[in-house]
PDB file of N, CA and C in Angstrom:
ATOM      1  N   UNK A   1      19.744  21.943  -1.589  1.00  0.00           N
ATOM      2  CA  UNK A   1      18.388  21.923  -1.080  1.00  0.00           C
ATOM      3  C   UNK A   1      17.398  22.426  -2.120  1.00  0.00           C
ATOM      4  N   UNK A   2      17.910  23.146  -3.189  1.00  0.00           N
ATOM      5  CA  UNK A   2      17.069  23.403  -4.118  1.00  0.00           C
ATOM      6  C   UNK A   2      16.313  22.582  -4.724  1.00  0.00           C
ATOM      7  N   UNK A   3      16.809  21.563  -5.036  1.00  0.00           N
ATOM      8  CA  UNK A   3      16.429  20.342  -5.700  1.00  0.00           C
ATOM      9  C   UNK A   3      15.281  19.289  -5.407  1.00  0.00           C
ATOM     10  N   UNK A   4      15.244  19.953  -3.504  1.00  0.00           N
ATOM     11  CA  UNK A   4      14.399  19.385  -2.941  1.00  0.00           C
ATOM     12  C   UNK A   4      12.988  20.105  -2.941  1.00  0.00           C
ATOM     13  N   UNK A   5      11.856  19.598  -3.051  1.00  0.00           N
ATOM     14  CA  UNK A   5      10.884  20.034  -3.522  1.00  0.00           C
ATOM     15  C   UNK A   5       9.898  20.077  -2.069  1.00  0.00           C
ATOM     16  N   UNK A   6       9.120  21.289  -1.761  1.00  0.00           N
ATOM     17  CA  UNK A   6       9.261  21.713  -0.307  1.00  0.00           C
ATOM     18  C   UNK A   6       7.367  21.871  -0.160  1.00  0.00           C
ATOM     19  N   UNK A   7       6.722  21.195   0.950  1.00  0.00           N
ATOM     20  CA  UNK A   7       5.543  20.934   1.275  1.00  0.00           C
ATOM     21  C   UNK A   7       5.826  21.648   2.745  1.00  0.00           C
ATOM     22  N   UNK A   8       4.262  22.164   2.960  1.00  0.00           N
ATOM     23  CA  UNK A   8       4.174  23.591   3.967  1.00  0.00           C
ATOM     24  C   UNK A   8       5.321  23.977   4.543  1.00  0.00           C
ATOM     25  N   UNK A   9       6.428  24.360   3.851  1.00  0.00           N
ATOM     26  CA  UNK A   9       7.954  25.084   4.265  1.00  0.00           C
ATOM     27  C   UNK A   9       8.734  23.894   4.351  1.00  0.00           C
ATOM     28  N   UNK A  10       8.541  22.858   4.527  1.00  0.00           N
ATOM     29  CA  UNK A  10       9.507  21.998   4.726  1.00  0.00           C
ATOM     30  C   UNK A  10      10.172  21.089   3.893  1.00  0.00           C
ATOM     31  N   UNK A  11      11.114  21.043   3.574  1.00  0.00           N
ATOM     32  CA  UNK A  11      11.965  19.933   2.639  1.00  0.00           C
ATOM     33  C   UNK A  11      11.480  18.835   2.419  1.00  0.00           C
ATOM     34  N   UNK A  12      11.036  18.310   1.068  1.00  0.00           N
ATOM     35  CA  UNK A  12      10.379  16.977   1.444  1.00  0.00           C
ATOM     36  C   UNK A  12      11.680  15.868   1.415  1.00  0.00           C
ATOM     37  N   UNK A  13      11.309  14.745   2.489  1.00  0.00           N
ATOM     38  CA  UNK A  13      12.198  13.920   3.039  1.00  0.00           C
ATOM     39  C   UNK A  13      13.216  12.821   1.427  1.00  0.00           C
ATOM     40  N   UNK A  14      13.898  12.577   1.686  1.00  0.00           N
ATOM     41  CA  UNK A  14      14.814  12.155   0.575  1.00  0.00           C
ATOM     42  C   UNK A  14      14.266  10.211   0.694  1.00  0.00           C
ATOM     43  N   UNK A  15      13.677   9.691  -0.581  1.00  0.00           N
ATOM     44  CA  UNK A  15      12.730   8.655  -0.322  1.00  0.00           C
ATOM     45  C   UNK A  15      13.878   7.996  -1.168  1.00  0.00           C
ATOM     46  N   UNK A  16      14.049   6.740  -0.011  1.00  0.00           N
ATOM     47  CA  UNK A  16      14.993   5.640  -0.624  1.00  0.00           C
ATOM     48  C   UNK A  16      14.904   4.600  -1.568  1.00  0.00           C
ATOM     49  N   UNK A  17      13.371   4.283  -1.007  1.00  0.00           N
ATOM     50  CA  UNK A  17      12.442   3.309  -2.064  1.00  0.00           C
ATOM     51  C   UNK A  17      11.031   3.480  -1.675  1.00  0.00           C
ATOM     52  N   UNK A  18      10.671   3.646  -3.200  1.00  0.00           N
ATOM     53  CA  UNK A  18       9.176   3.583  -2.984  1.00  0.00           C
ATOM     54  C   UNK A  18       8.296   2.080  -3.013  1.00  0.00           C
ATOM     55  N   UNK A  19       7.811   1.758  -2.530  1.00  0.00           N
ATOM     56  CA  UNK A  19       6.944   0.273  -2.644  1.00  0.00           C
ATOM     57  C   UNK A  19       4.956   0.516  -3.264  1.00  0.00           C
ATOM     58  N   UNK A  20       5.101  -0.712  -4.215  1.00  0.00           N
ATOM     59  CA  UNK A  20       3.837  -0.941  -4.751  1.00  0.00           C
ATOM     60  C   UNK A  20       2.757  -0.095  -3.848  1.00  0.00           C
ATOM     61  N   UNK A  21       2.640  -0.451  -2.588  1.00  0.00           N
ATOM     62  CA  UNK A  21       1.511  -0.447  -1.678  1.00  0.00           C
ATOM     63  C   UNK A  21       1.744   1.012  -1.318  1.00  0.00           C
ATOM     64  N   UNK A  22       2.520   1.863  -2.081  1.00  0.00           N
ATOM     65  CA  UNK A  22       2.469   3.136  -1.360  1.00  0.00           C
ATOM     66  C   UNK A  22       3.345   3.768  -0.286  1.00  0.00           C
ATOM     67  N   UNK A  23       3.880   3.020   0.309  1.00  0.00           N
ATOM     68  CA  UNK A  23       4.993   3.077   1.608  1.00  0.00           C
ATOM     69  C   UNK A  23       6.020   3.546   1.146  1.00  0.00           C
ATOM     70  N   UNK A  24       7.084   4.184   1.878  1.00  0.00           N
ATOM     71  CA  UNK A  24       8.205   4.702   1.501  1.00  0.00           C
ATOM     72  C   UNK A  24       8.723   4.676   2.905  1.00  0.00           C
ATOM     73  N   UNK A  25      10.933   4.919   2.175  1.00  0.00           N
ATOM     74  CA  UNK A  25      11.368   4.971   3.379  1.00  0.00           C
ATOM     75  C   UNK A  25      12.386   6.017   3.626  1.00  0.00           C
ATOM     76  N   UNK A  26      12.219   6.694   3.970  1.00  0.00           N
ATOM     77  CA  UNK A  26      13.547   8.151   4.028  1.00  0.00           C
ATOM     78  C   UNK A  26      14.756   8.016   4.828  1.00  0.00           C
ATOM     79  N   UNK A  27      15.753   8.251   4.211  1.00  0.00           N
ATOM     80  CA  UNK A  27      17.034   8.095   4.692  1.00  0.00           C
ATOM     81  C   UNK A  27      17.215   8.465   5.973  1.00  0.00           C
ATOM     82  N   UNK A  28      16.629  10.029   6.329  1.00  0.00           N
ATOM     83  CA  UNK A  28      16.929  10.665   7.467  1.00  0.00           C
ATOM     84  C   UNK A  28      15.698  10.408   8.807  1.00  0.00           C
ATOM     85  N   UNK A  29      14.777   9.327   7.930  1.00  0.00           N
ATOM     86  CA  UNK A  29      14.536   8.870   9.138  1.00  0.00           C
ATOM     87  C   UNK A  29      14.845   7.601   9.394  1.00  0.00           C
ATOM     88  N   UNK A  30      15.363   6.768   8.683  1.00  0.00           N
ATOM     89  CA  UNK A  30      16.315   5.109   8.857  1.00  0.00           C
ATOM     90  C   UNK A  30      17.019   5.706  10.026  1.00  0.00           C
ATOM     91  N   UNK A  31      18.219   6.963   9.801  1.00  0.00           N
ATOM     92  CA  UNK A  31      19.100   7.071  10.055  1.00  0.00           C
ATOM     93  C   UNK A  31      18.789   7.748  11.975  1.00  0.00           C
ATOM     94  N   UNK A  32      17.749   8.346  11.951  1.00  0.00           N
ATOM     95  CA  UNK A  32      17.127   8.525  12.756  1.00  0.00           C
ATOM     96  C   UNK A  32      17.003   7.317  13.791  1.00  0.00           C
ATOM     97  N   UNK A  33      16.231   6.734  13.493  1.00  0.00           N
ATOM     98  CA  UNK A  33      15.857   5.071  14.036  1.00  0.00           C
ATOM     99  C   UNK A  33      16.866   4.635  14.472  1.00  0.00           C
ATOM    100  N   UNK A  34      18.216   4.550  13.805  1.00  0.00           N
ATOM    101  CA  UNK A  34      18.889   3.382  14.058  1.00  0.00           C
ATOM    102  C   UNK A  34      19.766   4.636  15.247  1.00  0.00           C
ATOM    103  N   UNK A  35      20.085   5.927  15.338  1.00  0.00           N
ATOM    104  CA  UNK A  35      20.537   6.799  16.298  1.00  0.00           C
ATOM    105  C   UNK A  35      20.119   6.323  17.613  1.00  0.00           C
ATOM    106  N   UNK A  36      18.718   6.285  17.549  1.00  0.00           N
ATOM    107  CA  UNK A  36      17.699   6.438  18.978  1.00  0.00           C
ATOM    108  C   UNK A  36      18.230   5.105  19.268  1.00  0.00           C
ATOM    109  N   UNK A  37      18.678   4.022  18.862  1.00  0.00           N
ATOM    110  CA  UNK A  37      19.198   2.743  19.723  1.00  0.00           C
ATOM    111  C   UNK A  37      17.955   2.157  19.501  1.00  0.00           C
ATOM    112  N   UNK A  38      16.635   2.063  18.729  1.00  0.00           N
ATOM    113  CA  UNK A  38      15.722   1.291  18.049  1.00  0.00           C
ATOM    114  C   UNK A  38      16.318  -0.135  17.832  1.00  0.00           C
ATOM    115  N   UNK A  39      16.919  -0.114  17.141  1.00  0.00           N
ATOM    116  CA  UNK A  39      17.575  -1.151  16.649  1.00  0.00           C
ATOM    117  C   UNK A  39      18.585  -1.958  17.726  1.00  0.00           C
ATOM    118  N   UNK A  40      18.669  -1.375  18.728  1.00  0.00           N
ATOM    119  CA  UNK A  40      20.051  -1.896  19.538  1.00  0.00           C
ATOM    120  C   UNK A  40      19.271  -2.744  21.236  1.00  0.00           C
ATOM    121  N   UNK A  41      17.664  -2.874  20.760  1.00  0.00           N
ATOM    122  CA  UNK A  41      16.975  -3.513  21.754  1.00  0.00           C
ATOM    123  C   UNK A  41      16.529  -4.169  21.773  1.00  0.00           C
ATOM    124  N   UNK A  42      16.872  -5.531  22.264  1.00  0.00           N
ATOM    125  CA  UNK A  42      16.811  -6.975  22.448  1.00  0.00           C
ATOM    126  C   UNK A  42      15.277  -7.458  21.624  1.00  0.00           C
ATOM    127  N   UNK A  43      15.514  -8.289  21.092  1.00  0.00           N
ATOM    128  CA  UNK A  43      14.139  -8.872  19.977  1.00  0.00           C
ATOM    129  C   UNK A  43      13.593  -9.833  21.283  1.00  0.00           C
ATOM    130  N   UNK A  44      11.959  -9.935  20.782  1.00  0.00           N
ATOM    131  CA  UNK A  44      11.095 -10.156  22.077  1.00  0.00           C
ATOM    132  C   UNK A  44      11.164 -11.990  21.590  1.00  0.00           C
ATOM    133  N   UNK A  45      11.319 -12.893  22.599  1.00  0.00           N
ATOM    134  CA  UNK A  45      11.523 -14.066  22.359  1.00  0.00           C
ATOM    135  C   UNK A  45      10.495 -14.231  21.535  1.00  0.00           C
ATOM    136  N   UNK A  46      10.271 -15.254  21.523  1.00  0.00           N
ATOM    137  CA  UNK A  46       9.242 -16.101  20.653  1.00  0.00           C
ATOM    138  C   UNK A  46       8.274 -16.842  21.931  1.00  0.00           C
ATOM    139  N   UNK A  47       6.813 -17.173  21.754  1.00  0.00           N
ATOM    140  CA  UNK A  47       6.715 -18.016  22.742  1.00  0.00           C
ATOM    141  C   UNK A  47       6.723 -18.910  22.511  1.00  0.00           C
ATOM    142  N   UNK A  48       6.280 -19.576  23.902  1.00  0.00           N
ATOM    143  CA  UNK A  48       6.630 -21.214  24.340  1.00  0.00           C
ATOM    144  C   UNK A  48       6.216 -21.746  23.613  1.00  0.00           C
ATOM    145  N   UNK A  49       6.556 -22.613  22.473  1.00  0.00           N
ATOM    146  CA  UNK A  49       5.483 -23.646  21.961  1.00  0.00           C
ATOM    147  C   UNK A  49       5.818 -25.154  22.470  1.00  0.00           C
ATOM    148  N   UNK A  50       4.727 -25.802  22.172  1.00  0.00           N
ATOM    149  CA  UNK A  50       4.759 -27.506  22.865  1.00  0.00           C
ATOM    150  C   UNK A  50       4.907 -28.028  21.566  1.00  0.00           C
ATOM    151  N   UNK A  51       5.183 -29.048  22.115  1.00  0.00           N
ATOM    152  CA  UNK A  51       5.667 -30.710  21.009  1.00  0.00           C
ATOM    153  C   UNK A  51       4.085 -31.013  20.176  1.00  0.00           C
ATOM    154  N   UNK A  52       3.802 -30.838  19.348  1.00  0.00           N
ATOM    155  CA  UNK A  52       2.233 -31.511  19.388  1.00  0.00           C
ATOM    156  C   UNK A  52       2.392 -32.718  18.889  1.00  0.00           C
ATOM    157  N   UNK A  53       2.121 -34.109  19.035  1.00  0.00           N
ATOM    158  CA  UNK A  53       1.568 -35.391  18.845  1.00  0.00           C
ATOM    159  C   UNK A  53       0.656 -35.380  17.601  1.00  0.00           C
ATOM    160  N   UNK A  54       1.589 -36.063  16.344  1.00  0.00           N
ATOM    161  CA  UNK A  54       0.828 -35.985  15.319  1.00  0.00           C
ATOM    162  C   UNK A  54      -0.424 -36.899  14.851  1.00  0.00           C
ATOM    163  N   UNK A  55      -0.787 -37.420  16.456  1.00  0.00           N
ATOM    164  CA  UNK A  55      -2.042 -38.769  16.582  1.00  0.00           C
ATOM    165  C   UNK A  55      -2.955 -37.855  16.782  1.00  0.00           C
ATOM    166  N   UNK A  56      -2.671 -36.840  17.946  1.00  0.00           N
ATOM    167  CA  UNK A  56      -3.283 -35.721  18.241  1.00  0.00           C
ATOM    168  C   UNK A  56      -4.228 -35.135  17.158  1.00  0.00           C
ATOM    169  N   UNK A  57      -3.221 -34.460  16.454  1.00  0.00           N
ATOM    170  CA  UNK A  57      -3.191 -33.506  14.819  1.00  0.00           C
ATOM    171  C   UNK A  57      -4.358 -34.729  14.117  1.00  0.00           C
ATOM    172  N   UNK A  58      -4.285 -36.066  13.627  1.00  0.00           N
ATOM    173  CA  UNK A  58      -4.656 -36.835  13.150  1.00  0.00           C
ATOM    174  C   UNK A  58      -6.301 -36.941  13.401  1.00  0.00           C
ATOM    175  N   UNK A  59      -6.437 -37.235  15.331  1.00  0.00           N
ATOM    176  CA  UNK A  59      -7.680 -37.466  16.063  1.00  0.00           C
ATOM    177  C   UNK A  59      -8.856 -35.980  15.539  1.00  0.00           C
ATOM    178  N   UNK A  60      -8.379 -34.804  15.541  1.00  0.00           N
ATOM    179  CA  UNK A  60      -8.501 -33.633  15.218  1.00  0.00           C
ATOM    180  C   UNK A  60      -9.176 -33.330  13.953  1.00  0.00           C
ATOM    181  N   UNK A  61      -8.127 -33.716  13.186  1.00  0.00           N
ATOM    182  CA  UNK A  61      -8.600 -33.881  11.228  1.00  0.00           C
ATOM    183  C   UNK A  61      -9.776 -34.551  10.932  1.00  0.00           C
ATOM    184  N   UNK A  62      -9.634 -36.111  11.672  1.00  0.00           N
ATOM    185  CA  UNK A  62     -10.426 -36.936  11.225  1.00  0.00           C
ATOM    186  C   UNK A  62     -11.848 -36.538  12.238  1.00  0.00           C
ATOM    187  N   UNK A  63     -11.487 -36.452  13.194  1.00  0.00           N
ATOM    188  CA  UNK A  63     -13.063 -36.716  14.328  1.00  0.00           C
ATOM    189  C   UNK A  63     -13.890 -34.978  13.689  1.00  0.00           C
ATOM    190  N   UNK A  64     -13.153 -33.945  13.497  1.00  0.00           N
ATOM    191  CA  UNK A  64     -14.075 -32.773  13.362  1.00  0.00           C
ATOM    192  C   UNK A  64     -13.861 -32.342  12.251  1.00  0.00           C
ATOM    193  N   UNK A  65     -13.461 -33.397  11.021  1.00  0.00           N
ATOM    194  CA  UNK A  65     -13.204 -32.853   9.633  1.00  0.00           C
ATOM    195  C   UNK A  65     -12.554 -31.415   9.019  1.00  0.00           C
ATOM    196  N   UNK A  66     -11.605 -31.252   9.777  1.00  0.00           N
ATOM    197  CA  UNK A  66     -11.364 -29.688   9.896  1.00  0.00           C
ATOM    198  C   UNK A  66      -9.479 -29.775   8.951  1.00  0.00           C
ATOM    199  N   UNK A  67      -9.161 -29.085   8.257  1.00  0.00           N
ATOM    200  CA  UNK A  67      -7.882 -28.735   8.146  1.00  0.00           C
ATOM    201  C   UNK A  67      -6.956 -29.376   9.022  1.00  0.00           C
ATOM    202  N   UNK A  68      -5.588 -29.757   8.819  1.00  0.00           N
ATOM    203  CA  UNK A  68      -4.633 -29.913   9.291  1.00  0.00           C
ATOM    204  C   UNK A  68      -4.247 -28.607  10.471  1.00  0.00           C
ATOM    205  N   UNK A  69      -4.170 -27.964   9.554  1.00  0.00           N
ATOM    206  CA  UNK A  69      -3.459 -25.973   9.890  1.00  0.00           C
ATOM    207  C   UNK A  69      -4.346 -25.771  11.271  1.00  0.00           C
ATOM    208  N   UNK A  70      -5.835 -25.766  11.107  1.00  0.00           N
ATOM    209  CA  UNK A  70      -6.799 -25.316  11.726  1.00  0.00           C
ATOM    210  C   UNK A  70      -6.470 -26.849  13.085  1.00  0.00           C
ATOM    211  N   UNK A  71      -6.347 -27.837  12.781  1.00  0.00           N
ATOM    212  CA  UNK A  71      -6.319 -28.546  13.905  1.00  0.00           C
ATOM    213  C   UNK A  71      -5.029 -28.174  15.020  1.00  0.00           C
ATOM    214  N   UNK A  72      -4.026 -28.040  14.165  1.00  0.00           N
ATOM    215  CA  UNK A  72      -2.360 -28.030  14.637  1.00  0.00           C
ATOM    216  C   UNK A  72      -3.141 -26.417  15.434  1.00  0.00           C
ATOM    217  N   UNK A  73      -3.414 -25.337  15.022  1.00  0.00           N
ATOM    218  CA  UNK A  73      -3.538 -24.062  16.176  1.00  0.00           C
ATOM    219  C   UNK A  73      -4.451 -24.346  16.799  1.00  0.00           C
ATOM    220  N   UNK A  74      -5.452 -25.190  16.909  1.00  0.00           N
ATOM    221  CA  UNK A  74      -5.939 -25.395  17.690  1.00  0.00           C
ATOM    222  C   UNK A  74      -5.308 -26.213  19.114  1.00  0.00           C
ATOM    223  N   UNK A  75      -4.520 -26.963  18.727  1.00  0.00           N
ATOM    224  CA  UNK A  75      -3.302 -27.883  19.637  1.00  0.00           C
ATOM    225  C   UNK A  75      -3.069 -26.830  20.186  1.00  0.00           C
ATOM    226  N   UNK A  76      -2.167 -25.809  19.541  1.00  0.00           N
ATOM    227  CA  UNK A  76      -1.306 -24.938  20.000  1.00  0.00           C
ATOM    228  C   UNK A  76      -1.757 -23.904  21.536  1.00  0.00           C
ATOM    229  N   UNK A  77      -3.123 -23.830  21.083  1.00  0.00           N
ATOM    230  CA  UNK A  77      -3.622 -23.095  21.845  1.00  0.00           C
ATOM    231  C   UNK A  77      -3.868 -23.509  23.155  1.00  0.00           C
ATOM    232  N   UNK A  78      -4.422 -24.641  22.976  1.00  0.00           N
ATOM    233  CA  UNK A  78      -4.354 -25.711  24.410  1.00  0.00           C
ATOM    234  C   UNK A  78      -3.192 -26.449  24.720  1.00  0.00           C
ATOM    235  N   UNK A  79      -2.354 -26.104  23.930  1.00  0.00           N
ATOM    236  CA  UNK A  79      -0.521 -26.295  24.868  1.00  0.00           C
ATOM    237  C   UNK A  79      -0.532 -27.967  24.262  1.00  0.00           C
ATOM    238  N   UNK A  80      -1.315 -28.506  23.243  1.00  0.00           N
ATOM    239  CA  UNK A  80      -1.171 -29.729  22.680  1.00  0.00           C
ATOM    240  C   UNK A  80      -2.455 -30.358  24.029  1.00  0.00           C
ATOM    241  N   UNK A  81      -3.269 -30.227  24.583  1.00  0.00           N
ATOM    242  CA  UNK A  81      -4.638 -30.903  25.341  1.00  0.00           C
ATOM    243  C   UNK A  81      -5.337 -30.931  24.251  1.00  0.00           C
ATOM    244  N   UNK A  82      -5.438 -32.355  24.126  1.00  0.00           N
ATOM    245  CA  UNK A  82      -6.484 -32.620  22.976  1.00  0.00           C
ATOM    246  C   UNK A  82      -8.245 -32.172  23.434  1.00  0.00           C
ATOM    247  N   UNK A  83      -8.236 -33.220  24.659  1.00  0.00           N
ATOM    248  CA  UNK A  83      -9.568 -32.957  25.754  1.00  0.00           C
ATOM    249  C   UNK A  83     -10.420 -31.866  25.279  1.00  0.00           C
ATOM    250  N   UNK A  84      -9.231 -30.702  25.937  1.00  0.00           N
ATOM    251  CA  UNK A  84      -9.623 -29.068  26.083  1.00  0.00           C
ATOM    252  C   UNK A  84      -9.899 -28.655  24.805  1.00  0.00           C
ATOM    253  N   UNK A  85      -8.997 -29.109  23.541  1.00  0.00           N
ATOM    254  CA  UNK A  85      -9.251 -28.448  21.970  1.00  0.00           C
ATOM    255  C   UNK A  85     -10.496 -28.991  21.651  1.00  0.00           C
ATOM    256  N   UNK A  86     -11.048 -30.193  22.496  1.00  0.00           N
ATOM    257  CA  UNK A  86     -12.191 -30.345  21.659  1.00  0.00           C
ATOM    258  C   UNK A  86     -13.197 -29.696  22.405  1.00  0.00           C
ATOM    259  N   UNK A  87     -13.356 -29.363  23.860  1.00  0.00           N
ATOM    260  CA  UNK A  87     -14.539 -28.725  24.423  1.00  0.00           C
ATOM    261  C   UNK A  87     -14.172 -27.066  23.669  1.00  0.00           C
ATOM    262  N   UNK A  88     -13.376 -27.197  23.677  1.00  0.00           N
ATOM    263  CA  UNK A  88     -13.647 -25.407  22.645  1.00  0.00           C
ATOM    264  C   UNK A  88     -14.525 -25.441  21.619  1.00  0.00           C
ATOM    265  N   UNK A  89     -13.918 -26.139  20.703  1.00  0.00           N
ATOM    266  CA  UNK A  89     -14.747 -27.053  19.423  1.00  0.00           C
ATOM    267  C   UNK A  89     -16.334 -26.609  19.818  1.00  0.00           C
ATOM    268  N   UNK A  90     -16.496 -27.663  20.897  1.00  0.00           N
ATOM    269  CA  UNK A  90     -18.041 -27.809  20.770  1.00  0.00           C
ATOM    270  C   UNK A  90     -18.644 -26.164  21.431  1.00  0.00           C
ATOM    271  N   UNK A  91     -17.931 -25.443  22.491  1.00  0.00           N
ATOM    272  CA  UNK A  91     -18.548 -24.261  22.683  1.00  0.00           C
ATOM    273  C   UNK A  91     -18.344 -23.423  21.902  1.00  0.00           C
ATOM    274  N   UNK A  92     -17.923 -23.931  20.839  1.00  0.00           N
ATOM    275  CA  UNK A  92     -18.357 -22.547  19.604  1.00  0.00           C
ATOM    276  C   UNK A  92     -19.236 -22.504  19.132  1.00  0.00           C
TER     277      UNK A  92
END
């Protein structure tokens, strides 16, 4: 413990890797994490996504000159309703 170099009385934590951005990760709290059963609880699905119609995607690009990317989440959002993606469109 000597070795360990000690901030207001306390041991500073044993850093596994340090990253560019500043972040770090300490052993004894990985080890921590993965104790508490963190790790041992079911990953949250994904949601629903729809089929989108790449006439759809197409009608989208071309009629409101907009990105591919920007048309396709726009689909997404209205569950692939073209109709509805475009009255959004216009109430923005």
């Amino acid at each position: 413990m000597s070795h360990l170099s000690r901030a207001n009385g306390r041991p500073e934590a044993e850093v596994i890797v340090n990253f560019a951005d500043g972040y770090s990760y300490s052993k004894g709290k990985m080890e921590e994490a993965f104790r508490s059963g963190l790790m041992d609880k079911p990953s949250v699905k994904a949601k629903e996504t729809h089929a989108l119609k790449r006439e759809d995607v197409d009608i989208l690009v071309n009629e409101l000159e907009i990105p591919r990317a920007q048309a396709e989440k726009m689909l997404a959002a209205t569950k692939g309703d073209v109709a509805k993606a475009l009255e959004e469109w216009i109430a923005l």
